[in-house]
PDB file of N, CA and C in Angstrom:
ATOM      1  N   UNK A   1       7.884  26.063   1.405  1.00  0.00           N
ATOM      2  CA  UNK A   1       7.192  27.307   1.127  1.00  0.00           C
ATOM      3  C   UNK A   1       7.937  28.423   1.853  1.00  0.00           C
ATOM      4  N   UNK A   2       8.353  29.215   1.327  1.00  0.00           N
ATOM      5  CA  UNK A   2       9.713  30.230   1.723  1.00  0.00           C
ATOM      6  C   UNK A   2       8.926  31.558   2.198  1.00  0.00           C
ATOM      7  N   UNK A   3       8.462  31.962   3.498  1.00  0.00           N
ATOM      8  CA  UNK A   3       8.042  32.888   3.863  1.00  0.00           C
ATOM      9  C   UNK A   3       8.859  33.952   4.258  1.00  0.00           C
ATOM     10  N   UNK A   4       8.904  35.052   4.196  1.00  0.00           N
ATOM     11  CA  UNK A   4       9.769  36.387   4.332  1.00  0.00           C
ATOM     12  C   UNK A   4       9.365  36.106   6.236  1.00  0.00           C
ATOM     13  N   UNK A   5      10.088  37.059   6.717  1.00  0.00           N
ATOM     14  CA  UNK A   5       9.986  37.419   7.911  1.00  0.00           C
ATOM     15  C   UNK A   5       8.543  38.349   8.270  1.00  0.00           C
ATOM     16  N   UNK A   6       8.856  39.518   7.358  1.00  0.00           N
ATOM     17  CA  UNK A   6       7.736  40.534   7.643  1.00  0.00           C
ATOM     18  C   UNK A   6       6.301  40.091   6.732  1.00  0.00           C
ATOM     19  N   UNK A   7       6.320  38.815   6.293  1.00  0.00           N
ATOM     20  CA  UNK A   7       4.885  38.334   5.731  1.00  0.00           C
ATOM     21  C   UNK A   7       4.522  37.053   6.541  1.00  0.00           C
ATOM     22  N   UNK A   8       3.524  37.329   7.022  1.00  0.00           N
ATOM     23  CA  UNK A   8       2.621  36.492   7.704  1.00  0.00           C
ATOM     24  C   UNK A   8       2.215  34.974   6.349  1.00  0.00           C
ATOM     25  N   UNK A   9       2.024  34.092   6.775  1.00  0.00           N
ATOM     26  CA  UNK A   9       1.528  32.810   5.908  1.00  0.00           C
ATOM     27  C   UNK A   9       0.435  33.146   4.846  1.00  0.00           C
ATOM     28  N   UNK A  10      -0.500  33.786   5.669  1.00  0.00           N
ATOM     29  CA  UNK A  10      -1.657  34.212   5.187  1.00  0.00           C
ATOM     30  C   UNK A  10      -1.225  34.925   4.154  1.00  0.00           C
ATOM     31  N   UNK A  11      -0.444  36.248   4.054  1.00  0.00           N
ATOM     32  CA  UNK A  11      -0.061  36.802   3.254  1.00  0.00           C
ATOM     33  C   UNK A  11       0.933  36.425   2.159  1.00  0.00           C
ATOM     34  N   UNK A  12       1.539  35.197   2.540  1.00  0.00           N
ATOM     35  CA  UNK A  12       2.495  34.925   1.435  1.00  0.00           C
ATOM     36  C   UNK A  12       1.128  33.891   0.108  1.00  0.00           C
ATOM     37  N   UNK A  13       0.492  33.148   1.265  1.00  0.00           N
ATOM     38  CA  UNK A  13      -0.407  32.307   0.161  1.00  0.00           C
ATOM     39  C   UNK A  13      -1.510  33.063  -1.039  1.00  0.00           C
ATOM     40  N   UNK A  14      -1.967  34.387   0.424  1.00  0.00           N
ATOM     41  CA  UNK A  14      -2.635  35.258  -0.689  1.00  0.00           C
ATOM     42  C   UNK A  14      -1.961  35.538  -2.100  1.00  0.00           C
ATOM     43  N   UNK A  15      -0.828  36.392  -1.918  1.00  0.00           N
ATOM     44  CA  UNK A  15      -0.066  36.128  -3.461  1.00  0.00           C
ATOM     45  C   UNK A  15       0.356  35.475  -4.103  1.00  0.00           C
ATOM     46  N   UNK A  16       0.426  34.323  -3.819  1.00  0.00           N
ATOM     47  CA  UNK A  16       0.591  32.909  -4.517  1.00  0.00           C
ATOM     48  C   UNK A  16       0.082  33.130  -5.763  1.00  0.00           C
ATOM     49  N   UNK A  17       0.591  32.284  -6.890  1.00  0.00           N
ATOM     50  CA  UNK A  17      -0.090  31.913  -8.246  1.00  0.00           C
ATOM     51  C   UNK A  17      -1.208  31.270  -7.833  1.00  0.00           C
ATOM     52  N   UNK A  18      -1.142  29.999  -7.252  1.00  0.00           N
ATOM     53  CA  UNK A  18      -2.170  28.794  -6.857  1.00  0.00           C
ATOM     54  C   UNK A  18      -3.338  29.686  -6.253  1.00  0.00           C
ATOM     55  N   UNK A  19      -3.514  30.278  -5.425  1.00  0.00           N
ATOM     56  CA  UNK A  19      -4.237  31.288  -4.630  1.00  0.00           C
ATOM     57  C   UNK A  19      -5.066  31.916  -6.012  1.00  0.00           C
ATOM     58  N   UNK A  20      -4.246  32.866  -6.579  1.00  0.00           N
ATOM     59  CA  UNK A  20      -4.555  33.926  -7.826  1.00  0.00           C
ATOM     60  C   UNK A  20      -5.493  32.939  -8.887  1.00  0.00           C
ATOM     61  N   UNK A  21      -5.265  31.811  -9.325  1.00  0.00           N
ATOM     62  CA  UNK A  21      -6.507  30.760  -9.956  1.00  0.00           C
ATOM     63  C   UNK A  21      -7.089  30.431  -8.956  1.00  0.00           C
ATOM     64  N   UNK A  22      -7.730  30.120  -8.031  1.00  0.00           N
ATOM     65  CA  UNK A  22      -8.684  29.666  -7.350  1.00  0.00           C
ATOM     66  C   UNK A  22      -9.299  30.598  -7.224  1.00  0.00           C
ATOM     67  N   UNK A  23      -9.147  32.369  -6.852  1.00  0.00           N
ATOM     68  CA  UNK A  23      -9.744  33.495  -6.867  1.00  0.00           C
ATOM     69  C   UNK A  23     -10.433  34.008  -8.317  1.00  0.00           C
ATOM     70  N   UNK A  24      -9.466  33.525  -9.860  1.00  0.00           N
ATOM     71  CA  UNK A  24      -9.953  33.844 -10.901  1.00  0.00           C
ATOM     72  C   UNK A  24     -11.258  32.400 -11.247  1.00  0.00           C
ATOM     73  N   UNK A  25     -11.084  31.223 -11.016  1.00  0.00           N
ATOM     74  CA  UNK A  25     -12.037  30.068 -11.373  1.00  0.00           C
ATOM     75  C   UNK A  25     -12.945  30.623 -10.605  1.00  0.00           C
ATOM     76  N   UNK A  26     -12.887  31.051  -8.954  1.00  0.00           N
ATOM     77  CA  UNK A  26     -14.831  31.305  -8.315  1.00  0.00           C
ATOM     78  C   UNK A  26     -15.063  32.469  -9.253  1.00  0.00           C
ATOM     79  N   UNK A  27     -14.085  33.444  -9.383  1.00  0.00           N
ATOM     80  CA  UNK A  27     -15.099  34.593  -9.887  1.00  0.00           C
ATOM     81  C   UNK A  27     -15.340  33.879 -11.109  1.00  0.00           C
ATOM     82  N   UNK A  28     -14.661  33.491 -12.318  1.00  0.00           N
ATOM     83  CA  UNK A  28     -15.368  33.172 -14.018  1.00  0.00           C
ATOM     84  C   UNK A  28     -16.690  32.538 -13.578  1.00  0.00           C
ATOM     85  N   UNK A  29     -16.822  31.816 -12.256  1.00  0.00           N
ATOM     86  CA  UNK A  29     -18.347  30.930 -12.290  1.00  0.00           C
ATOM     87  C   UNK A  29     -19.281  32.242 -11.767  1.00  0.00           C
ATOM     88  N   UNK A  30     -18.843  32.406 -10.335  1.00  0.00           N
ATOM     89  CA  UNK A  30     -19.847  33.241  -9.552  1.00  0.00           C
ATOM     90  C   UNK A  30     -20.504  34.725 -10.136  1.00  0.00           C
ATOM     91  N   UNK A  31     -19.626  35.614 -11.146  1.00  0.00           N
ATOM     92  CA  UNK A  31     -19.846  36.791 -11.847  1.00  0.00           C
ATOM     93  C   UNK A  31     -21.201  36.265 -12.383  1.00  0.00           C
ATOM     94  N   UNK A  32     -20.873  35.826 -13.296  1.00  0.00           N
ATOM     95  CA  UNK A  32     -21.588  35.321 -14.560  1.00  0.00           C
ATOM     96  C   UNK A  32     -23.239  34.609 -14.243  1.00  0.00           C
ATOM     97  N   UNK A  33     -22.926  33.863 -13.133  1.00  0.00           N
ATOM     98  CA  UNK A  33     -23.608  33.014 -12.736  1.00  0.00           C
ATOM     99  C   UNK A  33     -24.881  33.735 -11.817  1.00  0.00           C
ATOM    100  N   UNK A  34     -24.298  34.866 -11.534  1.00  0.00           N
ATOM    101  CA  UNK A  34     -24.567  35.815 -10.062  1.00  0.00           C
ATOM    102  C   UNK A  34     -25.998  36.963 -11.048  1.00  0.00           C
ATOM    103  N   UNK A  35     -24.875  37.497 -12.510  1.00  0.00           N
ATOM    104  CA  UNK A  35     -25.973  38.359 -13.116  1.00  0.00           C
ATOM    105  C   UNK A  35     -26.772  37.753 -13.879  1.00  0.00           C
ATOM    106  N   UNK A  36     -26.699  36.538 -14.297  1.00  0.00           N
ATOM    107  CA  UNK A  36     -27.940  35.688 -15.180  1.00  0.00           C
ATOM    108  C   UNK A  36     -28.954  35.522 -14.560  1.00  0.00           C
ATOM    109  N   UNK A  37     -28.777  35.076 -12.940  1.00  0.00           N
ATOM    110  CA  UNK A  37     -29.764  34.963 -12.275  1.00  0.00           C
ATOM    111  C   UNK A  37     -30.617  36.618 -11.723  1.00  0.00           C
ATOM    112  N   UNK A  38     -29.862  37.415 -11.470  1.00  0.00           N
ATOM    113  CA  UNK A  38     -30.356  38.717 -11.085  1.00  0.00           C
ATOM    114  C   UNK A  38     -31.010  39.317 -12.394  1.00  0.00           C
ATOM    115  N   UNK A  39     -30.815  38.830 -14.009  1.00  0.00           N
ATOM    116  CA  UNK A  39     -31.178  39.429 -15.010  1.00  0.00           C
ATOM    117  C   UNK A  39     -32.670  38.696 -15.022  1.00  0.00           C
ATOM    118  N   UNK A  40     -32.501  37.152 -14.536  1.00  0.00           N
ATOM    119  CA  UNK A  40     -33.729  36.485 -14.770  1.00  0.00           C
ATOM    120  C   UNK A  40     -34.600  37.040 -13.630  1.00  0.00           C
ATOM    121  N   UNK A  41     -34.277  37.332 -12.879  1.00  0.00           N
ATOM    122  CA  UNK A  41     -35.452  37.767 -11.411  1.00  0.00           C
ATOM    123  C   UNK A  41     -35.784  38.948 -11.612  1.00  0.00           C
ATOM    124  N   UNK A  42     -35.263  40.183 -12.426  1.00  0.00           N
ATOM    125  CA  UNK A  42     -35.855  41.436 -12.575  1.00  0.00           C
ATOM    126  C   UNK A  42     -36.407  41.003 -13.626  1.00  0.00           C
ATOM    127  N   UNK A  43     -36.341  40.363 -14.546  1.00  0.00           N
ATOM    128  CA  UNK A  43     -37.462  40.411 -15.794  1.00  0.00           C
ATOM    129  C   UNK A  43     -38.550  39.817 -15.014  1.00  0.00           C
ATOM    130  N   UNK A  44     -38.579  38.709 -13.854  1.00  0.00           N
ATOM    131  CA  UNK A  44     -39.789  38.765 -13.365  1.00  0.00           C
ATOM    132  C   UNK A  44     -40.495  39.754 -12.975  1.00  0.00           C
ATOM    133  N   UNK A  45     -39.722  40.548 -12.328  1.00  0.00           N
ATOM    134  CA  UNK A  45     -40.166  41.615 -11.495  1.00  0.00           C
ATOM    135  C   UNK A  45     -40.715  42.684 -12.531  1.00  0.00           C
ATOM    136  N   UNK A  46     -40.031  42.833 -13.381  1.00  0.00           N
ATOM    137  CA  UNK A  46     -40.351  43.787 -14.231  1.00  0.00           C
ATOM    138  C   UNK A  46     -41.413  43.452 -15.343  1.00  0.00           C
ATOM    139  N   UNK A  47     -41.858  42.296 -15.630  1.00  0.00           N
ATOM    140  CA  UNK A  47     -42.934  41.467 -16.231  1.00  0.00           C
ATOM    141  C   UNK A  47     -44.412  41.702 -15.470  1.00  0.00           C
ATOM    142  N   UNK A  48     -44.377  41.314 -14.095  1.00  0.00           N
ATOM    143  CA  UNK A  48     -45.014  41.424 -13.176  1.00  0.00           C
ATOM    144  C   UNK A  48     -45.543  42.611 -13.208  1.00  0.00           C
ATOM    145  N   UNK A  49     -44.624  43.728 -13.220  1.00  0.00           N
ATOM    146  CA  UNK A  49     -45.011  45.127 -12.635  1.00  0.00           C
ATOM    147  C   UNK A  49     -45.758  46.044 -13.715  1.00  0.00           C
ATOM    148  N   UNK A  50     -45.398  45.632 -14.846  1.00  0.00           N
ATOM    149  CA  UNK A  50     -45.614  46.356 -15.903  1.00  0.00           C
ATOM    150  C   UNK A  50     -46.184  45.969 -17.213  1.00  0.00           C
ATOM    151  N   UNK A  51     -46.724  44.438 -17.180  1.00  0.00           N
ATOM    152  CA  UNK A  51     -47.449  43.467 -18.036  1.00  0.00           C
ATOM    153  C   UNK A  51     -48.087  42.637 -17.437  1.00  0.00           C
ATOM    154  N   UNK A  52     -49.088  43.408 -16.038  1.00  0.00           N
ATOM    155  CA  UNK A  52     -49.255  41.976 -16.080  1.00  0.00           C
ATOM    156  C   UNK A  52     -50.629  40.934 -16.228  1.00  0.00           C
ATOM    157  N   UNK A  53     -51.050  41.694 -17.865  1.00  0.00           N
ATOM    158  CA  UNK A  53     -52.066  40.844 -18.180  1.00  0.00           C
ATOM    159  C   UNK A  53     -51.185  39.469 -19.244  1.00  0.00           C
ATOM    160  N   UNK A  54     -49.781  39.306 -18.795  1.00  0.00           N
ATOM    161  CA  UNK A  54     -48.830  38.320 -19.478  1.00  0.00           C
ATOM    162  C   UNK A  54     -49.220  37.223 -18.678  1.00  0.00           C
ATOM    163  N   UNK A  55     -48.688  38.184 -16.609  1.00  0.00           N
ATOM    164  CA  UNK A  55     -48.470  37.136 -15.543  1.00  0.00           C
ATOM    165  C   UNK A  55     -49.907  36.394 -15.535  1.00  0.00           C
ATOM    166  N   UNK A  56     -51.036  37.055 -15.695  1.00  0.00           N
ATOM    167  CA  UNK A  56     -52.499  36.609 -15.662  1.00  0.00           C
ATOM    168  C   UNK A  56     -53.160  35.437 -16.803  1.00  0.00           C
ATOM    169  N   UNK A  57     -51.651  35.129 -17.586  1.00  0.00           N
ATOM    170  CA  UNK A  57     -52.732  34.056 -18.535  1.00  0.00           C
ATOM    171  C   UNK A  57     -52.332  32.759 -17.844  1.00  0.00           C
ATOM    172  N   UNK A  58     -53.820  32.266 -18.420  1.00  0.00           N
ATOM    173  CA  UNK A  58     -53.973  31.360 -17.371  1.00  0.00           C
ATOM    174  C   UNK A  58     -53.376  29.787 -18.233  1.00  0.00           C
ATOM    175  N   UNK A  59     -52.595  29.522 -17.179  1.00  0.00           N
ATOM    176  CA  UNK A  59     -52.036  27.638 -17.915  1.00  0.00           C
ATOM    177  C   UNK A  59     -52.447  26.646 -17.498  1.00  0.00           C
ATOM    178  N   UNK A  60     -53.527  26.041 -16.500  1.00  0.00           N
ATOM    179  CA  UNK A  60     -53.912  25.467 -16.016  1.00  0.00           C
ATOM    180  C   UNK A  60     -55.096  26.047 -15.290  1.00  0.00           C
ATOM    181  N   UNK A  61     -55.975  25.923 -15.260  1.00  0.00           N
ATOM    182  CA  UNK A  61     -57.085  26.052 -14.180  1.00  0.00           C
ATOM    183  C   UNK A  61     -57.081  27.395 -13.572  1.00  0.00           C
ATOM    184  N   UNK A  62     -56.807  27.525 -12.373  1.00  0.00           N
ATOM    185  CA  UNK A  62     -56.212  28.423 -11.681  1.00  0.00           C
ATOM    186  C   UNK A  62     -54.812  29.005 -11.930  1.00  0.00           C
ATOM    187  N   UNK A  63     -53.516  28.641 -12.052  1.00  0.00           N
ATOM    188  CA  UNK A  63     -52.612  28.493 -12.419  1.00  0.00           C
ATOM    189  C   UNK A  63     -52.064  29.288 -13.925  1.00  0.00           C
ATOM    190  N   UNK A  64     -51.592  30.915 -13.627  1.00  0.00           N
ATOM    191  CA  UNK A  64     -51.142  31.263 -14.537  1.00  0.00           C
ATOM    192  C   UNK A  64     -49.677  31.488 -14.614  1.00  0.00           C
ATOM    193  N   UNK A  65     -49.080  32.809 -15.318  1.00  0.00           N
ATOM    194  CA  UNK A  65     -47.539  32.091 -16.056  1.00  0.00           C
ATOM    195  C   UNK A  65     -47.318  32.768 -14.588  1.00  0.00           C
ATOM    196  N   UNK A  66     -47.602  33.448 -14.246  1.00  0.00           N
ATOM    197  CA  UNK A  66     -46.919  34.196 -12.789  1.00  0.00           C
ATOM    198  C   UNK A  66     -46.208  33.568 -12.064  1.00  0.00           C
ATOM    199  N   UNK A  67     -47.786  32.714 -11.534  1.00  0.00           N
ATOM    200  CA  UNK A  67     -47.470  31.858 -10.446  1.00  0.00           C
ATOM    201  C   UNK A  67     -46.239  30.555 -11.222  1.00  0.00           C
ATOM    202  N   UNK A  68     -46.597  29.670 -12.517  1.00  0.00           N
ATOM    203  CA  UNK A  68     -45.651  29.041 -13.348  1.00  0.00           C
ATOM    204  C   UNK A  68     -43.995  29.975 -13.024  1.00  0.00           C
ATOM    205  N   UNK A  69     -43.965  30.966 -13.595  1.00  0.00           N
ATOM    206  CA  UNK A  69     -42.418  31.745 -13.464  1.00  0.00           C
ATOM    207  C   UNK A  69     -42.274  31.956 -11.992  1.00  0.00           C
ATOM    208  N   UNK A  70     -42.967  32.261 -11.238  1.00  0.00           N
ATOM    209  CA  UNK A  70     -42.047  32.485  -9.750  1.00  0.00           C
ATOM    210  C   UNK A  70     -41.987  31.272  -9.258  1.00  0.00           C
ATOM    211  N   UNK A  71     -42.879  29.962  -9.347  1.00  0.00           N
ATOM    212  CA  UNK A  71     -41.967  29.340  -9.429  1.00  0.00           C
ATOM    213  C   UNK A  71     -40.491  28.208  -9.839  1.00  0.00           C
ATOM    214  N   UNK A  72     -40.794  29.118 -10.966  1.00  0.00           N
ATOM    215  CA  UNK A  72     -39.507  28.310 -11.453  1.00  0.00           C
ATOM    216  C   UNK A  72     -38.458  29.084 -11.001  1.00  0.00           C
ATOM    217  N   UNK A  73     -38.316  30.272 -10.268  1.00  0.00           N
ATOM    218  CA  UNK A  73     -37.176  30.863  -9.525  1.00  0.00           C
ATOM    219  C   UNK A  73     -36.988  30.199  -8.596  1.00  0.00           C
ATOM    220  N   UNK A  74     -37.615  29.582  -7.884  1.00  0.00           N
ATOM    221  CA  UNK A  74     -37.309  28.793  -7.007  1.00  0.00           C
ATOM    222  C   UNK A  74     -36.426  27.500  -7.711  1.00  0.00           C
ATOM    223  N   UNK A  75     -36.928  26.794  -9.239  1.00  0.00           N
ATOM    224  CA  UNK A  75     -36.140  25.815  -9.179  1.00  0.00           C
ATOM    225  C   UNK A  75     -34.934  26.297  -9.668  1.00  0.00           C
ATOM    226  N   UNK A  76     -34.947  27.422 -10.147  1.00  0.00           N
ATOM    227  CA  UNK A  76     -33.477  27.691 -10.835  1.00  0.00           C
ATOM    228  C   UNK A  76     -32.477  28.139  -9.411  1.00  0.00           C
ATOM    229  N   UNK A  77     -32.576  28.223  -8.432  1.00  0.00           N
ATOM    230  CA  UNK A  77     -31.740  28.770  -7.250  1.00  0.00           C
ATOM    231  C   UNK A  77     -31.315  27.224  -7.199  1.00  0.00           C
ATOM    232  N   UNK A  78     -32.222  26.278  -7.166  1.00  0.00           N
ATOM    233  CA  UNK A  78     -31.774  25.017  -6.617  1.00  0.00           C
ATOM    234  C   UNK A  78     -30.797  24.252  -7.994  1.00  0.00           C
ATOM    235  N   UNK A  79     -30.784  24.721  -9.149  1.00  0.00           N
ATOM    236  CA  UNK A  79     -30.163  24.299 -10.805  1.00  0.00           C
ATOM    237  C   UNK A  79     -28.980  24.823 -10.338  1.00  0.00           C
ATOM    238  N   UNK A  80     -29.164  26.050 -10.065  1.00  0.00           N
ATOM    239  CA  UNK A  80     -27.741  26.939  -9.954  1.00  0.00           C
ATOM    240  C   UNK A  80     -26.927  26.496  -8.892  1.00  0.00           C
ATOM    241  N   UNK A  81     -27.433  25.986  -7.366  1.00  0.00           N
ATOM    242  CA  UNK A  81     -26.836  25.455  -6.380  1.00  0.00           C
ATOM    243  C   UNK A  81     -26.052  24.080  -6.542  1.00  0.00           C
ATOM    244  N   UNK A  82     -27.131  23.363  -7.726  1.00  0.00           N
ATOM    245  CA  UNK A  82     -26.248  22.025  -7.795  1.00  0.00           C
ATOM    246  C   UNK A  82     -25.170  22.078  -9.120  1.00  0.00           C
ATOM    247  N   UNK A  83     -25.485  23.035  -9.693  1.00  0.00           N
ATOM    248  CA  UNK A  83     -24.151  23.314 -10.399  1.00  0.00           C
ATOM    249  C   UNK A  83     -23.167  23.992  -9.699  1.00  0.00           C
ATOM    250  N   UNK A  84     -22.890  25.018  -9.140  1.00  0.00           N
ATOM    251  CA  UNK A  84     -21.791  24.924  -8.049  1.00  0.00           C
ATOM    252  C   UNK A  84     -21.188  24.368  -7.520  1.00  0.00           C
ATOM    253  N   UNK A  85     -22.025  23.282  -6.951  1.00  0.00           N
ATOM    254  CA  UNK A  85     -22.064  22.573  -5.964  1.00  0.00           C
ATOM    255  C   UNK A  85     -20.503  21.108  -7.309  1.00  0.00           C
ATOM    256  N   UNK A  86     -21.032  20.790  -8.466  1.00  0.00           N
ATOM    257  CA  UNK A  86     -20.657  20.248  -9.103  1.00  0.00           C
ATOM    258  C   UNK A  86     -19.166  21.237  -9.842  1.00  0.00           C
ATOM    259  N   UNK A  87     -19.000  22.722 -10.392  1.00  0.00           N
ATOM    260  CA  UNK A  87     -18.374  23.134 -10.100  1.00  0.00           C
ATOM    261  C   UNK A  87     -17.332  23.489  -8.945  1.00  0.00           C
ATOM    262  N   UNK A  88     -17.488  23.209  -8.028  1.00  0.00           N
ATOM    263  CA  UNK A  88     -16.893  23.874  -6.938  1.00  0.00           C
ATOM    264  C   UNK A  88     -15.689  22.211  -6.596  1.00  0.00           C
ATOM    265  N   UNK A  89     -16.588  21.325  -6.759  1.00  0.00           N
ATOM    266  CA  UNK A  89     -16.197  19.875  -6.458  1.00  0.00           C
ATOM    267  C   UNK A  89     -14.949  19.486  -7.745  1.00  0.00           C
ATOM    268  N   UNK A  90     -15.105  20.340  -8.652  1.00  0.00           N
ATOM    269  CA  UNK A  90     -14.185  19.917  -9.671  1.00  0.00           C
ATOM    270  C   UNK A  90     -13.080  20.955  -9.987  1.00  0.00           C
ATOM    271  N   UNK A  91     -13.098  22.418 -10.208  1.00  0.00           N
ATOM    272  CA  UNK A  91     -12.617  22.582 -10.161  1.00  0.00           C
ATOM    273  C   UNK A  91     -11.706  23.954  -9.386  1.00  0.00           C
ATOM    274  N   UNK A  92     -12.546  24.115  -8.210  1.00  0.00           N
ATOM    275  CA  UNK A  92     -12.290  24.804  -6.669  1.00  0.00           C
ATOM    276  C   UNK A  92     -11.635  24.128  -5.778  1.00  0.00           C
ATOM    277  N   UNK A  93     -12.007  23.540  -5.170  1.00  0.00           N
ATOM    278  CA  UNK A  93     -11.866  21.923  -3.775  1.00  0.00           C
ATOM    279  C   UNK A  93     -10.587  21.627  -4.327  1.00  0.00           C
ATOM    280  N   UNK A  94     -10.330  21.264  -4.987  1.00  0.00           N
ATOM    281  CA  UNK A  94      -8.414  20.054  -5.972  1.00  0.00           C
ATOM    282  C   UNK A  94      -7.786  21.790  -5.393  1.00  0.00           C
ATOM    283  N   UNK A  95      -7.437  22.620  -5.770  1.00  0.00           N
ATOM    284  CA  UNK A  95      -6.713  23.742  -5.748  1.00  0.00           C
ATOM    285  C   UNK A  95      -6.935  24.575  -4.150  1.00  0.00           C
ATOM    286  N   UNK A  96      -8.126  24.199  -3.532  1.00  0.00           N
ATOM    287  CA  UNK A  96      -7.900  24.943  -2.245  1.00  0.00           C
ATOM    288  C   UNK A  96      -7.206  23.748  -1.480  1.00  0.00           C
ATOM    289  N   UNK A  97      -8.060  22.480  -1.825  1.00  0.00           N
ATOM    290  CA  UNK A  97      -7.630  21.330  -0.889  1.00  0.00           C
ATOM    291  C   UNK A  97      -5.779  21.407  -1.065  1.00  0.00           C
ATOM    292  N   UNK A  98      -4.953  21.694  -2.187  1.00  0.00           N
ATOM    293  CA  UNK A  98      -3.433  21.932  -2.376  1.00  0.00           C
ATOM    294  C   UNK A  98      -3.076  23.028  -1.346  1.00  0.00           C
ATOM    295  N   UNK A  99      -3.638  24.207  -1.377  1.00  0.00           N
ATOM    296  CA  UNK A  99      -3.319  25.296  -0.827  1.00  0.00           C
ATOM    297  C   UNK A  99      -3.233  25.163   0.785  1.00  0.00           C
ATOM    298  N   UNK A 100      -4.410  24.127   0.871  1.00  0.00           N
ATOM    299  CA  UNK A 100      -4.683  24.102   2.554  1.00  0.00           C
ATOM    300  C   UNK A 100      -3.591  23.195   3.090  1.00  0.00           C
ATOM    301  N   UNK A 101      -2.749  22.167   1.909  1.00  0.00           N
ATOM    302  CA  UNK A 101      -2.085  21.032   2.792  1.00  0.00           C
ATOM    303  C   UNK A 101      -0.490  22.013   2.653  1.00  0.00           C
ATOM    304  N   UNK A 102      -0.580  22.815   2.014  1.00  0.00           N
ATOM    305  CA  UNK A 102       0.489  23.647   1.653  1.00  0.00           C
ATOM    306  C   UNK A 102       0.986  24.453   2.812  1.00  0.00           C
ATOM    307  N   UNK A 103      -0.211  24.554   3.561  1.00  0.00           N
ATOM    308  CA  UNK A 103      -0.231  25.705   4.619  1.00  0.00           C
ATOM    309  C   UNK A 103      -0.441  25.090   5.826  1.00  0.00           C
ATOM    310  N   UNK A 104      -1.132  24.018   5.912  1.00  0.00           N
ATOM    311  CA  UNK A 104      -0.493  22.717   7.169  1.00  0.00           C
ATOM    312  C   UNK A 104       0.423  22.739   7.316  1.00  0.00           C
ATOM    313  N   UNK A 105       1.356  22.050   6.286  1.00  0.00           N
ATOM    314  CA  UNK A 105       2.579  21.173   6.428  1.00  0.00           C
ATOM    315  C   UNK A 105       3.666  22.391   6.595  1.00  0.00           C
ATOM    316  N   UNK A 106       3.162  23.882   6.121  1.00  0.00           N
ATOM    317  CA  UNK A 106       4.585  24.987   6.991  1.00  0.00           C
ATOM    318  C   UNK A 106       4.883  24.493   7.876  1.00  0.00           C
TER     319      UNK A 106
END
C-alpha cells in the first residue's frame, strides 16, 4: 500500500476505491432505511395529532390502533436493527474487515 510522504494512512485509505464502496453500501442502506422509518413515525405523530378519533378505535377491549401502532414502532426499530445487523454482516464487515488488515499489515 504505497503511501505519499505528506499523506498520513488514514488519509491515503480514506481515498481508496475499497473505502469509497463501503461509504456508498452504509449510505444505499442507512439513507433509505433512516427516512422510511422517520416517514413511518411522523405519520404516527401526525395521525395522533390530528385524527385522533382513528388512534381511539378500539381493537381489543381496552386496546386501540394507537396504543396497537406505537407499539409496533417499537417492533419495527428492533426489524430494522436486525436487518442491519444482517446487512452490515454481509455486505459492510467483508470490505472493512479488508481495509482494516490492509492497514495492519502497513
Amino acid at each position: 500500500m504505497p503511501v505519499r510522504d505528506e499523506q498520513t494512512l488514514h488519509e491515503w485509505v480514506q481515498a481508496s476505491p475499497e473505502f469509497a464502496e463501503l461509504r456508498s453500501r452504509l449510505r444505499r442502506f442507512v439513507f433509505p432505511m433512516s427516512a422510511a422509518f422517520m416517514l413511518w413515525y411522523l405519520g404516527y405523530v401526525l395521525v395522533a395529532s390530528y385524527a385522533p378519533r382513528v388512534m381511539a378505535i378500539p381493537v381489543l377491549g381496552y386496546i386501540n390502533v394507537g396504543i396497537v401502532v406505537g407499539l409496533l414502532q417499537f417492533v419495527s426499530t428492533f426489524v430494522i436493527t436486525g436487518v442491519y445487523v444482517r446487512y452490515a454482516g454481509a455486505r459492510l464487515d467483508p470490505v472493512a474487515d479488508s481495509i482494516r488488515t490492509r492497514m495492519e499489515g502497513h
